[in-house]
C-alpha atoms as a PDB file:
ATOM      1  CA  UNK A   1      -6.444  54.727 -73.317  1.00  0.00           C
ATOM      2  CA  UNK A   2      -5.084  55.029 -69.918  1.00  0.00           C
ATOM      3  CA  UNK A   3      -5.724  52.270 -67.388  1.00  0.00           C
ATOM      4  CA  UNK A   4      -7.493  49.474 -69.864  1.00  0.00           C
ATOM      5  CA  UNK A   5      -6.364  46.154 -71.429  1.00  0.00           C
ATOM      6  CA  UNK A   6      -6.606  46.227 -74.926  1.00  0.00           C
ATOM      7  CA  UNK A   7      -9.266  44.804 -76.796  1.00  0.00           C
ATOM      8  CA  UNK A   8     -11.467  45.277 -73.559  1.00  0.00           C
ATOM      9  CA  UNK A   9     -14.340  47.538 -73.547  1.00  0.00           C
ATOM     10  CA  UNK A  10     -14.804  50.293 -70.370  1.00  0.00           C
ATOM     11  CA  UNK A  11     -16.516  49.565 -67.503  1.00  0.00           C
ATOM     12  CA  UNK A  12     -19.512  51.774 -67.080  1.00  0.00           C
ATOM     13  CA  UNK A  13     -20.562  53.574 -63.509  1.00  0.00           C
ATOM     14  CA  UNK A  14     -24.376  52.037 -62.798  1.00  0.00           C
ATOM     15  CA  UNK A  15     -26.687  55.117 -64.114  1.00  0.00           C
ATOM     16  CA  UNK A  16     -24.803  55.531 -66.904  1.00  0.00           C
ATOM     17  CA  UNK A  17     -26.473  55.983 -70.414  1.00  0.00           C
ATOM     18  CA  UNK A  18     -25.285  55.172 -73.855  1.00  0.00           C
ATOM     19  CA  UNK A  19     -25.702  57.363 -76.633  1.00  0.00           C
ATOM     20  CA  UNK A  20     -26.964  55.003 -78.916  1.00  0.00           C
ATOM     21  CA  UNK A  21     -30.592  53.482 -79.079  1.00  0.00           C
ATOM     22  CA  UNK A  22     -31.611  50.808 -77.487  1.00  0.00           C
ATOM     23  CA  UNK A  23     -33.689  48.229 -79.809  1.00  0.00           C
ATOM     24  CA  UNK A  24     -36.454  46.533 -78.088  1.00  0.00           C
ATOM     25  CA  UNK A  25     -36.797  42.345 -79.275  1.00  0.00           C
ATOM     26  CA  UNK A  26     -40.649  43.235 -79.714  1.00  0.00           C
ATOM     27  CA  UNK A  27     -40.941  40.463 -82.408  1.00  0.00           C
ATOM     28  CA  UNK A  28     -40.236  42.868 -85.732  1.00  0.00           C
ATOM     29  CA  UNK A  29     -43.488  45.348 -84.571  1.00  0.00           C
ATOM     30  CA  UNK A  30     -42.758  48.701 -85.689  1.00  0.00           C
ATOM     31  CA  UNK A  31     -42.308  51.641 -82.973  1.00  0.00           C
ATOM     32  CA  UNK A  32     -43.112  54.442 -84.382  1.00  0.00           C
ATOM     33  CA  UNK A  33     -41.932  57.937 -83.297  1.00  0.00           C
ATOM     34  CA  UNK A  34     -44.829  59.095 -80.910  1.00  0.00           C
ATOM     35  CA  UNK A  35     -48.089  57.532 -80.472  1.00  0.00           C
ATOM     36  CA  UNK A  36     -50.587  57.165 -82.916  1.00  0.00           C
ATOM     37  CA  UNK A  37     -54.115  59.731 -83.027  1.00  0.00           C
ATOM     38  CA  UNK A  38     -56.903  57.442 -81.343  1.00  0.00           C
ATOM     39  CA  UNK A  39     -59.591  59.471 -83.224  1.00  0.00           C
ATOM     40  CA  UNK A  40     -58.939  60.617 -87.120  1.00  0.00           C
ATOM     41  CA  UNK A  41     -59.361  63.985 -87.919  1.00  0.00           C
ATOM     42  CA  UNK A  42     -63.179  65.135 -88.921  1.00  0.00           C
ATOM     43  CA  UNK A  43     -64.060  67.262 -92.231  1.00  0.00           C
ATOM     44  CA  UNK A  44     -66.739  69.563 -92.859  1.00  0.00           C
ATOM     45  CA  UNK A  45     -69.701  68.406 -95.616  1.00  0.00           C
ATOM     46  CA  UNK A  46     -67.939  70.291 -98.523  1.00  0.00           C
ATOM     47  CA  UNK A  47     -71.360  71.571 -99.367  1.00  0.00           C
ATOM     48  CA  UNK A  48     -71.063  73.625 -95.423  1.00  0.00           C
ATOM     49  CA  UNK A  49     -67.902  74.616 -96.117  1.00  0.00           C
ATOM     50  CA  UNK A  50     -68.806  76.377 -99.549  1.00  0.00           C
ATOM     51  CA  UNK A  51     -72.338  77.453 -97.648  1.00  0.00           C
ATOM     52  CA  UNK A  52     -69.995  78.857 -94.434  1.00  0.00           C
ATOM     53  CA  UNK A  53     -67.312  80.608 -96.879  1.00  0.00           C
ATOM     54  CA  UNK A  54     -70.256  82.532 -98.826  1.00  0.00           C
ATOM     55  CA  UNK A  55     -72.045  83.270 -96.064  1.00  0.00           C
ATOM     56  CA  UNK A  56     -69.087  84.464 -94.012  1.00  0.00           C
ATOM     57  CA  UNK A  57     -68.350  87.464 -97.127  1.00  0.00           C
ATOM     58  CA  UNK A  58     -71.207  89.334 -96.196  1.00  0.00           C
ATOM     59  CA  UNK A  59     -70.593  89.715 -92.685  1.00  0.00           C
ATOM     60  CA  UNK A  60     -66.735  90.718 -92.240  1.00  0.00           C
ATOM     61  CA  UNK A  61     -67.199  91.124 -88.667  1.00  0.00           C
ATOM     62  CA  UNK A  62     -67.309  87.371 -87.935  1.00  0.00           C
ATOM     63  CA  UNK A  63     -64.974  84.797 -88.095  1.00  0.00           C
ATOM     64  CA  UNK A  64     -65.239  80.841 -88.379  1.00  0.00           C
ATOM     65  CA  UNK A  65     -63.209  78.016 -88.782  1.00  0.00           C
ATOM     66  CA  UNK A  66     -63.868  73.852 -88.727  1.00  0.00           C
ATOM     67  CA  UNK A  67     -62.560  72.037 -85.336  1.00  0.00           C
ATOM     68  CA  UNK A  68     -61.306  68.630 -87.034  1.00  0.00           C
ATOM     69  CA  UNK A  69     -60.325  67.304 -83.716  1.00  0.00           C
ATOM     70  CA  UNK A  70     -64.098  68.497 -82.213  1.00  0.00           C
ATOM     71  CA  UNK A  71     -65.876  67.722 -85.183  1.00  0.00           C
ATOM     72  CA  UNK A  72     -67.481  71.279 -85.392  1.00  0.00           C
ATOM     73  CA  UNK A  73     -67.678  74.560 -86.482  1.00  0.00           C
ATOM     74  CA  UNK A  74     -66.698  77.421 -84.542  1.00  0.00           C
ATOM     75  CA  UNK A  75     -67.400  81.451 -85.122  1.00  0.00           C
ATOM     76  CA  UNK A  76     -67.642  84.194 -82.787  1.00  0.00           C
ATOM     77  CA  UNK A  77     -67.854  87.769 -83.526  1.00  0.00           C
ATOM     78  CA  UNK A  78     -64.210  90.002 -84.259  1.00  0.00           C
ATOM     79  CA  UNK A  79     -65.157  92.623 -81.647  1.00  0.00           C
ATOM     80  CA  UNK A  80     -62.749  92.016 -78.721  1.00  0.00           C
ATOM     81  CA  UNK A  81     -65.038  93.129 -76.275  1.00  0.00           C
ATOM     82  CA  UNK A  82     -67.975  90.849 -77.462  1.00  0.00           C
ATOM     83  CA  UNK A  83     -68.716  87.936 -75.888  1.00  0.00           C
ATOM     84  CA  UNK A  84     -70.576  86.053 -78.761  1.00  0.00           C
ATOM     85  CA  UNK A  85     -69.671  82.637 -79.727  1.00  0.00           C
ATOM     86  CA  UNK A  86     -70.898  79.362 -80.752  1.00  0.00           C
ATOM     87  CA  UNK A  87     -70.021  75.915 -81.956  1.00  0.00           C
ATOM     88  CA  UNK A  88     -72.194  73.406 -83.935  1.00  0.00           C
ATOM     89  CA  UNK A  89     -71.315  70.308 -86.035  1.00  0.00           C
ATOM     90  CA  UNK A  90     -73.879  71.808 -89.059  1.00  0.00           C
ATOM     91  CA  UNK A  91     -72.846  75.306 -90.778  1.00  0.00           C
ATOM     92  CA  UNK A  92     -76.829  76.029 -91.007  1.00  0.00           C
ATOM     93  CA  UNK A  93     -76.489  76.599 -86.965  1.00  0.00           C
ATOM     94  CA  UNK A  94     -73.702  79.006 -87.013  1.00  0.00           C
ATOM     95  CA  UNK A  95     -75.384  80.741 -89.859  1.00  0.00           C
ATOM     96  CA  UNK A  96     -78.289  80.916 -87.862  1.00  0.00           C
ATOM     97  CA  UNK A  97     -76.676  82.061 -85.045  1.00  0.00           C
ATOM     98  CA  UNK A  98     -74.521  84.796 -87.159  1.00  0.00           C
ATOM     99  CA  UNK A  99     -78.384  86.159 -88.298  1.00  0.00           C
ATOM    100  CA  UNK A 100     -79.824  86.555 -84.985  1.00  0.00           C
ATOM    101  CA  UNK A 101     -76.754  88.792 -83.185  1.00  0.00           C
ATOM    102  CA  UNK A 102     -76.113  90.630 -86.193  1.00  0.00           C
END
């Protein structure tokens, strides 16, 4: 290499970043790739889930799903100029709801 003693490693300019990790002494904790959920994902009863699915067959114009992060269920009619939607942590209130606006 031109311009270096052997055996001695290159100066680098101040700014300068190395391409290799840099380990933290964090006393042997772990770091893991991005930061850990604060709140675990929610499921549906299993009994409001078979209930929802069911239901949902005899009314094709409606679609639901379960919010996991939210904790509830979510439908809204398929008609994009319709403005009906609801949420609600129990499938017997979106049921409900589907009965009354159909």
């Amino acid at each position: 290499m031109s311009g270096q003693e052997p055996g001695k490693r290159p100066q680098r300019m101040p700014g300068a970043h190395s391409r290799r990790a840099v380990r933290r002494r964090d006393g042997g904790r772990k770091h893991w790739p991005r930061p850990r959920r604060k709140h675990m994902a929610r499921l549906p009863d299993h009994g409001d889930a078979l209930r929802s699915a069911g239901f949902l067959e005899s009314y094709p114009g409606w679609s639901a799903f379960w919010d996991k992060r939210a904790g509830v269920w979510r439908v809204a009619e398929d008609d994009p100029r319709s403005d009906l939607y609801t949420e609600d942590a129990q499938a017997d209130g979106v049921i409900s709801y589907i009965l009354t606006h159909s």
